[in-house]
N, C-alpha and C. Protein backbone atom coordinates (compact mmCIF):
# COMPACT_ATOMS: atom_id res chain seq x y z
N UNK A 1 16.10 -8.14 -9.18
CA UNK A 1 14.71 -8.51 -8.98
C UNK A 1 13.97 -8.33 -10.30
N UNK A 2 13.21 -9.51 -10.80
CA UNK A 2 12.53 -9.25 -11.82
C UNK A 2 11.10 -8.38 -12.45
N UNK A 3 10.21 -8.07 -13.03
CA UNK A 3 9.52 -6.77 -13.00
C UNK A 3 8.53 -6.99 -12.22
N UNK A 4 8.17 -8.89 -12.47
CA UNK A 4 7.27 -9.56 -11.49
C UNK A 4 7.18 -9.32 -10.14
N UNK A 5 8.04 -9.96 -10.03
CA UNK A 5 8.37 -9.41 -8.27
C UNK A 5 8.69 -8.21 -7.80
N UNK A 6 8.93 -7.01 -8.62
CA UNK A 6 8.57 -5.73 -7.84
C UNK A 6 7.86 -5.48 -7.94
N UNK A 7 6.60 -5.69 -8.87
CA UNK A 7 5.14 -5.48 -8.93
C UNK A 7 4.68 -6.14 -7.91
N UNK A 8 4.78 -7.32 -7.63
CA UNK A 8 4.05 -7.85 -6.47
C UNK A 8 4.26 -7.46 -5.31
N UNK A 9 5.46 -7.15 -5.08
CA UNK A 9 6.12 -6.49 -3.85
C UNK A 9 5.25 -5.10 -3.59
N UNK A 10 5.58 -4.49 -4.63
CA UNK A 10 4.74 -2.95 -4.77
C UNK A 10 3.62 -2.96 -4.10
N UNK A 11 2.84 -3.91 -4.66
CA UNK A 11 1.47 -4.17 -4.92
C UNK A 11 0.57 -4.40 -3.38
N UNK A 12 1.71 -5.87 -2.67
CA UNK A 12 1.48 -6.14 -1.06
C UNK A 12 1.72 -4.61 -0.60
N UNK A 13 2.74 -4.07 -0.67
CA UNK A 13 2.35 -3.05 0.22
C UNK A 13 1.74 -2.15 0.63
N UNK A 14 1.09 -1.45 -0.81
CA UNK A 14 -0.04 -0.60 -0.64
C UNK A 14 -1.43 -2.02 -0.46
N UNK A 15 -1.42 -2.82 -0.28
CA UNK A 15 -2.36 -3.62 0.16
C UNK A 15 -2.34 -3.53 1.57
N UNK A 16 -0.85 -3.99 2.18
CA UNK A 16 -0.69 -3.62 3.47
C UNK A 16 -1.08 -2.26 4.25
N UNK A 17 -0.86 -1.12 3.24
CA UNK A 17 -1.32 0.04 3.33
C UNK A 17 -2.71 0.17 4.09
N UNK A 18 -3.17 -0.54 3.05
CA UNK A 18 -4.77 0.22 3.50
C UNK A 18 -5.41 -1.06 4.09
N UNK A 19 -4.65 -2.12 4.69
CA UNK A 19 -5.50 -3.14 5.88
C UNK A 19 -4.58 -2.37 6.71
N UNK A 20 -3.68 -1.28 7.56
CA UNK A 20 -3.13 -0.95 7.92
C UNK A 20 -4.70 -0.07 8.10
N UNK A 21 -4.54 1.44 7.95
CA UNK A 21 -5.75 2.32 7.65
C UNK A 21 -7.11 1.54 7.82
N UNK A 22 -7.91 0.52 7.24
CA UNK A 22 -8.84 0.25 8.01
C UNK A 22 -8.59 0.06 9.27
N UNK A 23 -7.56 -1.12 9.84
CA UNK A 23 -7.54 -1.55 10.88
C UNK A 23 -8.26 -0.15 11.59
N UNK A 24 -6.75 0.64 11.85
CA UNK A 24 -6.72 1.87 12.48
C UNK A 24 -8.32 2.48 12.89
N UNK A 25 -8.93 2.81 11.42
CA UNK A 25 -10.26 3.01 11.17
C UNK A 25 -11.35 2.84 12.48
N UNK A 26 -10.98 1.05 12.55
CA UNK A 26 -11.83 0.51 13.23
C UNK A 26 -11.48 0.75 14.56
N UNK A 27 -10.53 1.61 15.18
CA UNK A 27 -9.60 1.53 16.30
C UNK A 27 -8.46 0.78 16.93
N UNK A 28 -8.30 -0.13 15.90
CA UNK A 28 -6.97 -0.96 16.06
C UNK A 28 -6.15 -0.47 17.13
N UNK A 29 -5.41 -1.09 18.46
CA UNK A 29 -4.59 0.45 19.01
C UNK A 29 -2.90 -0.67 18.27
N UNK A 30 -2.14 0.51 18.62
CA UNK A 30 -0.75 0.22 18.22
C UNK A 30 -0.47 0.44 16.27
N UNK A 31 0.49 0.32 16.08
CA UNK A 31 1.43 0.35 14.74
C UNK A 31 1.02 -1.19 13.61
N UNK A 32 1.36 -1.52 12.55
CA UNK A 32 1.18 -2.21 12.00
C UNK A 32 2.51 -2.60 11.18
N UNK A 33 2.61 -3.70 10.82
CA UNK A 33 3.86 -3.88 9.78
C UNK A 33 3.62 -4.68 8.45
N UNK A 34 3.52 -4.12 7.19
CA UNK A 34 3.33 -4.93 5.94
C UNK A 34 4.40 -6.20 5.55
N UNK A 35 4.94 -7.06 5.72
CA UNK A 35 5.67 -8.10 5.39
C UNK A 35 5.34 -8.83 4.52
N UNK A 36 5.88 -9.19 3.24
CA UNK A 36 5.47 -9.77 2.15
C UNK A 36 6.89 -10.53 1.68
N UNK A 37 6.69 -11.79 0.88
CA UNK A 37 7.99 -12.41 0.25
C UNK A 37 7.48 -13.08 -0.94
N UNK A 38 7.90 -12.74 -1.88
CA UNK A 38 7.53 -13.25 -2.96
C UNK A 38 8.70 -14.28 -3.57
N UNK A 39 8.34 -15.01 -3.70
CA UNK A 39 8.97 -16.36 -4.69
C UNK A 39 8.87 -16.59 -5.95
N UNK A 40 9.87 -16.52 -7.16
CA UNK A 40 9.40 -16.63 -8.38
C UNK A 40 10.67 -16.97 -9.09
N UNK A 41 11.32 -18.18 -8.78
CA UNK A 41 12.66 -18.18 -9.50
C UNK A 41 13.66 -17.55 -8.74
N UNK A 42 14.84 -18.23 -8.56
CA UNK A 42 15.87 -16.84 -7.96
C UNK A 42 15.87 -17.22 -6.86
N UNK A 43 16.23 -15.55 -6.45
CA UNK A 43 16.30 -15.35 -4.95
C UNK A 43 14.90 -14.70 -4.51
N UNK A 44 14.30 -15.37 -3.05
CA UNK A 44 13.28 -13.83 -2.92
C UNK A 44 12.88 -12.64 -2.73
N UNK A 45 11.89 -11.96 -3.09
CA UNK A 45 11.72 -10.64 -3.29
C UNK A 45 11.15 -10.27 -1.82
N UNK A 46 12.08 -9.83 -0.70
CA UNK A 46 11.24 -9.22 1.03
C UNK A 46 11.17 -7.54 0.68
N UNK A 47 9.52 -7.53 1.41
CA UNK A 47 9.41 -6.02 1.67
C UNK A 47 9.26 -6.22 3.12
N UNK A 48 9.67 -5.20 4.18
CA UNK A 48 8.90 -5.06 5.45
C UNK A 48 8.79 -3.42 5.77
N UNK A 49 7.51 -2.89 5.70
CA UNK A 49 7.27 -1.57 5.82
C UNK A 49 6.24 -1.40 7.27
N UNK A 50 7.23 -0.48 8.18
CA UNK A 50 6.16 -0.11 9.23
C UNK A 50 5.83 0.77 9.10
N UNK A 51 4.58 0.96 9.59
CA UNK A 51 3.45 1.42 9.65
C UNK A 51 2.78 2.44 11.39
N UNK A 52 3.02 3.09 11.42
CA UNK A 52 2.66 3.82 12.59
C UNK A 52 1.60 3.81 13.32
N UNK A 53 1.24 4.50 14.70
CA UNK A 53 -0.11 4.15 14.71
C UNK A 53 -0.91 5.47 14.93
N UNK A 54 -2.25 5.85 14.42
CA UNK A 54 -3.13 6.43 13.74
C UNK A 54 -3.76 6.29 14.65
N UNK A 55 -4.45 7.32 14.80
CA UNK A 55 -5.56 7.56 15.78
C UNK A 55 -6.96 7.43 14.49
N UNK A 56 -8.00 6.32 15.35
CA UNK A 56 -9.18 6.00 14.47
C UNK A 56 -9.91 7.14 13.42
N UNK A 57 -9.79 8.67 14.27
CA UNK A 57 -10.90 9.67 13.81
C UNK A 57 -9.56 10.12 12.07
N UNK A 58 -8.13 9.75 12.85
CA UNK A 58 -7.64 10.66 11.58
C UNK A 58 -7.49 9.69 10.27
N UNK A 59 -7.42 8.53 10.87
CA UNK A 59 -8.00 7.16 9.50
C UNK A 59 -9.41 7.87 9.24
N UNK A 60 -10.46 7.99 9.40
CA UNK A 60 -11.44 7.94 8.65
C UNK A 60 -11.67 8.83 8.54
N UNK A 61 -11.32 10.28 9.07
CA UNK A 61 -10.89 11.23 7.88
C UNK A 61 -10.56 11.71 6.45
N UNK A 62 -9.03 10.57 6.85
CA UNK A 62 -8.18 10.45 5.24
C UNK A 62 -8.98 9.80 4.36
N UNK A 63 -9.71 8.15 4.84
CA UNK A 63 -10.16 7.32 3.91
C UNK A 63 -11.44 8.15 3.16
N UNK A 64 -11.80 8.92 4.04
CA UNK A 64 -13.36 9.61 3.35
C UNK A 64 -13.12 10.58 2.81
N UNK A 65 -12.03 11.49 2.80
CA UNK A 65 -11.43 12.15 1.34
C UNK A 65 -10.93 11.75 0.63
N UNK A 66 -10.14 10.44 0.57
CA UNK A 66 -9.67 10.07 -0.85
C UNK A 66 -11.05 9.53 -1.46
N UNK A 67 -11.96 8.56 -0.64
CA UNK A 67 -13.11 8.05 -1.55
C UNK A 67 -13.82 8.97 -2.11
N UNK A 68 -14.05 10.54 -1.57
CA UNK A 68 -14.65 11.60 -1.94
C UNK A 68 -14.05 12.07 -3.51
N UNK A 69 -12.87 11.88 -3.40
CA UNK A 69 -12.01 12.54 -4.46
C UNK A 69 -12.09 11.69 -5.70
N UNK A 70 -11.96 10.49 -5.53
CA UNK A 70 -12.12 9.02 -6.31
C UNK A 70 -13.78 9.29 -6.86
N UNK A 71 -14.07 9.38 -6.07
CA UNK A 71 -15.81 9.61 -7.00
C UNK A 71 -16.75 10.90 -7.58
N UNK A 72 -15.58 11.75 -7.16
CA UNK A 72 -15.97 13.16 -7.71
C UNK A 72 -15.94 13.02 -9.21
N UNK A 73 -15.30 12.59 -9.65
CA UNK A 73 -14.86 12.71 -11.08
C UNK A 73 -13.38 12.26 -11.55
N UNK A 74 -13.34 12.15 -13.18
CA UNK A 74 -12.12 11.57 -13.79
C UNK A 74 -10.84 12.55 -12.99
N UNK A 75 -9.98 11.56 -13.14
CA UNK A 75 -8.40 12.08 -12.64
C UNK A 75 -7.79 11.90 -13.75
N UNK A 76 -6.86 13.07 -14.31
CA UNK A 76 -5.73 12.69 -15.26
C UNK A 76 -4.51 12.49 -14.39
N UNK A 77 -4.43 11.55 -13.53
CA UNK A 77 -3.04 10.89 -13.05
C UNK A 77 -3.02 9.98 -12.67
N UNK A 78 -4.20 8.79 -13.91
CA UNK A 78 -3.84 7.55 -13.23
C UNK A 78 -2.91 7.25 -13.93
N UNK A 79 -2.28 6.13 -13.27
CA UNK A 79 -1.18 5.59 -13.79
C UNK A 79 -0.87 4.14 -13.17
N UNK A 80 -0.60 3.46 -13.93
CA UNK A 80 -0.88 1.74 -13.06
C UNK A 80 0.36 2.26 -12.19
N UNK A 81 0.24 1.62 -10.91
CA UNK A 81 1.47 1.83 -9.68
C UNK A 81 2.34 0.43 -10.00
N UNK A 82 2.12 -0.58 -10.96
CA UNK A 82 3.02 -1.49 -11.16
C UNK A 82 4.32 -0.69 -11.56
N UNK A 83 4.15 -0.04 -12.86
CA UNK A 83 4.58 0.81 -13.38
C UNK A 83 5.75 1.70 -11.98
N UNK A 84 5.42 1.95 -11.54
CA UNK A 84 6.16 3.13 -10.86
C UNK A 84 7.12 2.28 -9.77
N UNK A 85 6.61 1.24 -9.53
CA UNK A 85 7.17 0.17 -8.56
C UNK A 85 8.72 0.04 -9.56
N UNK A 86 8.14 -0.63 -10.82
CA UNK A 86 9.58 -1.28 -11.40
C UNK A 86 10.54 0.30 -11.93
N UNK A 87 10.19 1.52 -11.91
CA UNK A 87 11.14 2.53 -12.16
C UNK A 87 11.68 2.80 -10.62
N UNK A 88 11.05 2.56 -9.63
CA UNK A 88 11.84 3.12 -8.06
C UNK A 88 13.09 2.27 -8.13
N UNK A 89 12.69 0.86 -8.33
CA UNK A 89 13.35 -0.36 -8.30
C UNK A 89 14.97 0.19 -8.98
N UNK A 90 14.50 0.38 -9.99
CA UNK A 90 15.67 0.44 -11.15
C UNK A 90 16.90 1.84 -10.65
């Protein structure tokens, strides 16, 4: 798989991630599943990651401490997650 397509792959899933977590948020009932296929030359790149299901109060819990944490101040651990996608890969 090329660096492209595990980045994108990467990328859908923590996207899937957190439309996963709002849903929930909003009370979604049941589990969720991220499914993504990327095309780019080749063969394609499939992710399918499930996703459990979350009770609404403990989604907006989590989401309102990470945004808490995110706006408190600088973090020394960003790090682009493209990046970390193409070293799992490898």
């Amino acid at each position: 798989m090329t660096f492209t397509k595990v980045a994108v792959v990467g990328c859908l899933a923590v996207l899937g991630f957190f439309c996963w977590l709002a849903a929930a948020g909003f009370g979604a009932a049941g589990g969720h599943e991220s499914f993504a296929v990327v095309i780019r030359g080749g063969e394609p790149a499939v992710s399918r990651i499930p996703f459990p299901q979350l009770a609404a109060d403990a989604a907006t819990v989590w989401i309102r401490s990470v945004v808490r944490d995110l706006l408190g101040g600088a973090h020394a651990y960003f790090l682009p997650c493209e990046a970390v996608f193409v070293h799992r890969a490898r």
